[in-house]
N, C-alpha and C. Protein backbone atom coordinates (compact mmCIF):
# COMPACT_ATOMS: atom_id res chain seq x y z
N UNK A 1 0.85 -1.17 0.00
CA UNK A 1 0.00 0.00 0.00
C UNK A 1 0.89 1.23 0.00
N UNK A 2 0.46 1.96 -0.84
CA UNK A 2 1.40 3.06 -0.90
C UNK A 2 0.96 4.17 0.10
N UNK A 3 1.65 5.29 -0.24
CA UNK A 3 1.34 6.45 0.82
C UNK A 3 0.23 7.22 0.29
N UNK A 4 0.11 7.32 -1.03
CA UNK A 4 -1.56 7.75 -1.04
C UNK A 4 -2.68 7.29 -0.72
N UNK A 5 -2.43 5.78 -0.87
CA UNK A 5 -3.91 4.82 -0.47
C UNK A 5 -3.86 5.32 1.30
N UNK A 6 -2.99 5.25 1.94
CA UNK A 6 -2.33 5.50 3.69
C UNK A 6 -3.48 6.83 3.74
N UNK A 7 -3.22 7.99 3.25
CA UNK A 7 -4.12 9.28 3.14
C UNK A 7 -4.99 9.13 2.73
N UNK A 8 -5.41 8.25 2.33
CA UNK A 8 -7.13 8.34 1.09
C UNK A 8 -7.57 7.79 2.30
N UNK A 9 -7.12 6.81 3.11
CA UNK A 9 -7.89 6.34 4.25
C UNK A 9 -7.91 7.05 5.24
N UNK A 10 -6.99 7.62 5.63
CA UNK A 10 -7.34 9.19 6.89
C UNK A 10 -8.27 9.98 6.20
N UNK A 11 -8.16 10.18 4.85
CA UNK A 11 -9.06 11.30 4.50
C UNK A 11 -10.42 10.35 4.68
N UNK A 12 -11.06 9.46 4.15
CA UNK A 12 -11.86 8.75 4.09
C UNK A 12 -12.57 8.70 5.69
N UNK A 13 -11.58 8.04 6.66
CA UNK A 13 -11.85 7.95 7.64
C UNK A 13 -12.71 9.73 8.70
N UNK A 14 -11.48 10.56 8.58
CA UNK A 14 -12.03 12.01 8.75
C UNK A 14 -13.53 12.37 8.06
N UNK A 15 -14.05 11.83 6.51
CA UNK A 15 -15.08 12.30 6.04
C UNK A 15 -16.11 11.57 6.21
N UNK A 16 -16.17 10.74 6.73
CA UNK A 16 -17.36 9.89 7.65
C UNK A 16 -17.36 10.59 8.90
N UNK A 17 -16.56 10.73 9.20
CA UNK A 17 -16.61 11.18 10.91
C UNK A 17 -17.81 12.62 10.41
N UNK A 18 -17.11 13.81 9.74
CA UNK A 18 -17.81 14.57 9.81
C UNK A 18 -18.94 14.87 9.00
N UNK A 19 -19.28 13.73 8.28
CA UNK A 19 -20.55 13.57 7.51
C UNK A 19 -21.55 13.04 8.33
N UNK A 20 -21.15 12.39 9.47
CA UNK A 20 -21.80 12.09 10.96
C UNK A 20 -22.20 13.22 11.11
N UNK A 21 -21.52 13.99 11.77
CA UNK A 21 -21.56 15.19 12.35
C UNK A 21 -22.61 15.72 11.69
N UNK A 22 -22.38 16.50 10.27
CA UNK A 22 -23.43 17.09 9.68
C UNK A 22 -24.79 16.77 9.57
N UNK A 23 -24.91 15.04 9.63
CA UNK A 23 -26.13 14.13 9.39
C UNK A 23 -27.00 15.19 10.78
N UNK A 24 -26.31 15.27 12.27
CA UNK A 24 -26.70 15.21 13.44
C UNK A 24 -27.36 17.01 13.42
N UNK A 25 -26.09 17.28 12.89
CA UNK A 25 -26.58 19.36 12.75
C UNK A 25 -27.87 19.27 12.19
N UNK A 26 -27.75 18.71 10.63
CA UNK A 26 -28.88 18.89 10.26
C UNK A 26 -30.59 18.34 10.10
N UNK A 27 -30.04 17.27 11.17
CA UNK A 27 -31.56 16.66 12.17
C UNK A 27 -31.78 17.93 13.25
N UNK A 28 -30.73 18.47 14.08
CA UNK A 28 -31.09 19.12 15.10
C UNK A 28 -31.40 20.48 14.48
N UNK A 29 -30.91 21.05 13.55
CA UNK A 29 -31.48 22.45 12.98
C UNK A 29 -32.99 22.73 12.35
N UNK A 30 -33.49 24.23 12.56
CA UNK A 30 -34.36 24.11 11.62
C UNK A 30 -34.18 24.84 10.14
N UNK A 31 -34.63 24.11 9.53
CA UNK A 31 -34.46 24.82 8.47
C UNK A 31 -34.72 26.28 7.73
N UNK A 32 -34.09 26.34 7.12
CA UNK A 32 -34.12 28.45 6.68
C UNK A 32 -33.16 28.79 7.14
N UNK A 33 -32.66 28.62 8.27
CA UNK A 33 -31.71 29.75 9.24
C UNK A 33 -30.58 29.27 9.09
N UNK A 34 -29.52 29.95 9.39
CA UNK A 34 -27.74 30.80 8.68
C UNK A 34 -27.41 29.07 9.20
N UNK A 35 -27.37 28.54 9.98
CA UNK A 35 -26.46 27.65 10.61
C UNK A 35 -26.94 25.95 9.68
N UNK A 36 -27.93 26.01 9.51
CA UNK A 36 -28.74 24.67 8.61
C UNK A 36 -28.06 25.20 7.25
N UNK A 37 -28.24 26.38 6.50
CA UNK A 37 -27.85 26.67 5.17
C UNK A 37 -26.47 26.45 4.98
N UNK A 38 -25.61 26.78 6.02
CA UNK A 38 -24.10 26.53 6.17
C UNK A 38 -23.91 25.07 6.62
N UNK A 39 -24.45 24.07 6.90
CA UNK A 39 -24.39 22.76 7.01
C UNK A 39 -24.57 21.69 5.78
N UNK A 40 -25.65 22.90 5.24
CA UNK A 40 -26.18 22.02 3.67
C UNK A 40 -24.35 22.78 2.82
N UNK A 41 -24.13 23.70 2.49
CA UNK A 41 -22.94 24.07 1.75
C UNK A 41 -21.82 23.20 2.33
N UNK A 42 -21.32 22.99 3.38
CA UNK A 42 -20.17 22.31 3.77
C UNK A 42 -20.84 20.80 3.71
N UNK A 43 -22.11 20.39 2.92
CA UNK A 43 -21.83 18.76 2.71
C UNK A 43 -20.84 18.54 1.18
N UNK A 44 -21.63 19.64 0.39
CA UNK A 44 -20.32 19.41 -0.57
C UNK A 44 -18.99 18.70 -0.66
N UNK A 45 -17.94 19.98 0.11
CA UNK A 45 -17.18 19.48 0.05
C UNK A 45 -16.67 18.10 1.04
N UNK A 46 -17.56 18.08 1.66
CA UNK A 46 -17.25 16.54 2.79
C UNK A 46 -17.50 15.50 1.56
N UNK A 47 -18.78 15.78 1.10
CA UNK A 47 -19.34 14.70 -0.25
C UNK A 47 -17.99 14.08 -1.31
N UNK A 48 -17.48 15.51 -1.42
CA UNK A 48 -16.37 15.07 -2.73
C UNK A 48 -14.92 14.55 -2.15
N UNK A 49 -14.29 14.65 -0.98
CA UNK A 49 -13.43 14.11 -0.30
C UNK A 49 -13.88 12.72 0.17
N UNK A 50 -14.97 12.71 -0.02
CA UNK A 50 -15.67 10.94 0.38
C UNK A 50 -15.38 10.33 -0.41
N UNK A 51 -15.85 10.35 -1.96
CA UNK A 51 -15.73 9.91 -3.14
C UNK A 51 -14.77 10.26 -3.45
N UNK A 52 -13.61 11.12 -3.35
CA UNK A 52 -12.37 10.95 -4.48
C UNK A 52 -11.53 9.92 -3.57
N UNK A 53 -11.57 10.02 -2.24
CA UNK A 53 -10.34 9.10 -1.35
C UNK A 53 -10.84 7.32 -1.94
N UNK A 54 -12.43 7.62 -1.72
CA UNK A 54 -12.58 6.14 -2.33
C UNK A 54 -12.22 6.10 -3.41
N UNK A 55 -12.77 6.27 -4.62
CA UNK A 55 -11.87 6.28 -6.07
C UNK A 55 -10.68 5.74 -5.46
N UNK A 56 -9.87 6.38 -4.86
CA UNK A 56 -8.16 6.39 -5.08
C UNK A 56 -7.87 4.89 -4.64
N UNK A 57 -8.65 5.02 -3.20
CA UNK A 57 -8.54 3.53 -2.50
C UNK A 57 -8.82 2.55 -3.43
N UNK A 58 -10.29 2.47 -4.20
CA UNK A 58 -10.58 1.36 -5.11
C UNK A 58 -9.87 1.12 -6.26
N UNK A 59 -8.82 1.94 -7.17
CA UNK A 59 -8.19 1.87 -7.74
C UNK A 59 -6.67 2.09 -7.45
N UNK A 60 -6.63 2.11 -6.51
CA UNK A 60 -5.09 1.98 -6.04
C UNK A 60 -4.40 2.99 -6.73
N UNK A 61 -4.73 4.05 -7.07
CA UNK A 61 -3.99 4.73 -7.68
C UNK A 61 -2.40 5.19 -7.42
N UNK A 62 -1.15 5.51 -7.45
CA UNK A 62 -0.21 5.68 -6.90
C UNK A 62 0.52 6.56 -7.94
N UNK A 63 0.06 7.79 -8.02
CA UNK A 63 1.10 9.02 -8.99
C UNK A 63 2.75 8.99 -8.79
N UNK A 64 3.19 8.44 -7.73
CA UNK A 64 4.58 8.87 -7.17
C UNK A 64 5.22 7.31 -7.53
């Protein structure tokens, strides 16, 4: 295993953790207000660090 697959899994691991998190904000928020709208924008980028670490993991990718 190389050292990117090593990071795709911290990253992986970190973006579950806080896709938890967000799942929980945005059960406990109501919707409309500054703190729910800023929970929905920061799933984005949690979303796409989910899916590219996997990509990398499932294809083993190794640039170096």
């Amino acid at each position: 295993m190389g050292f990117l697959q090593s990071m795709a899994q911290i990253v992986l691991a970190t973006a579950v953790l806080f896709a938890l998190l967000l799942v929980f904000s945005l059960l406990a928020g109501e919707p409309g207000t500054g703190p729910y709208v800023t929970a929905q924008l920061t799933l984005v980028p949690v979303v796409l660090s989910l899916i590219t670490s996997i990509l990398v993991i499932y294809t083993g990718w190794d640039p170096f």
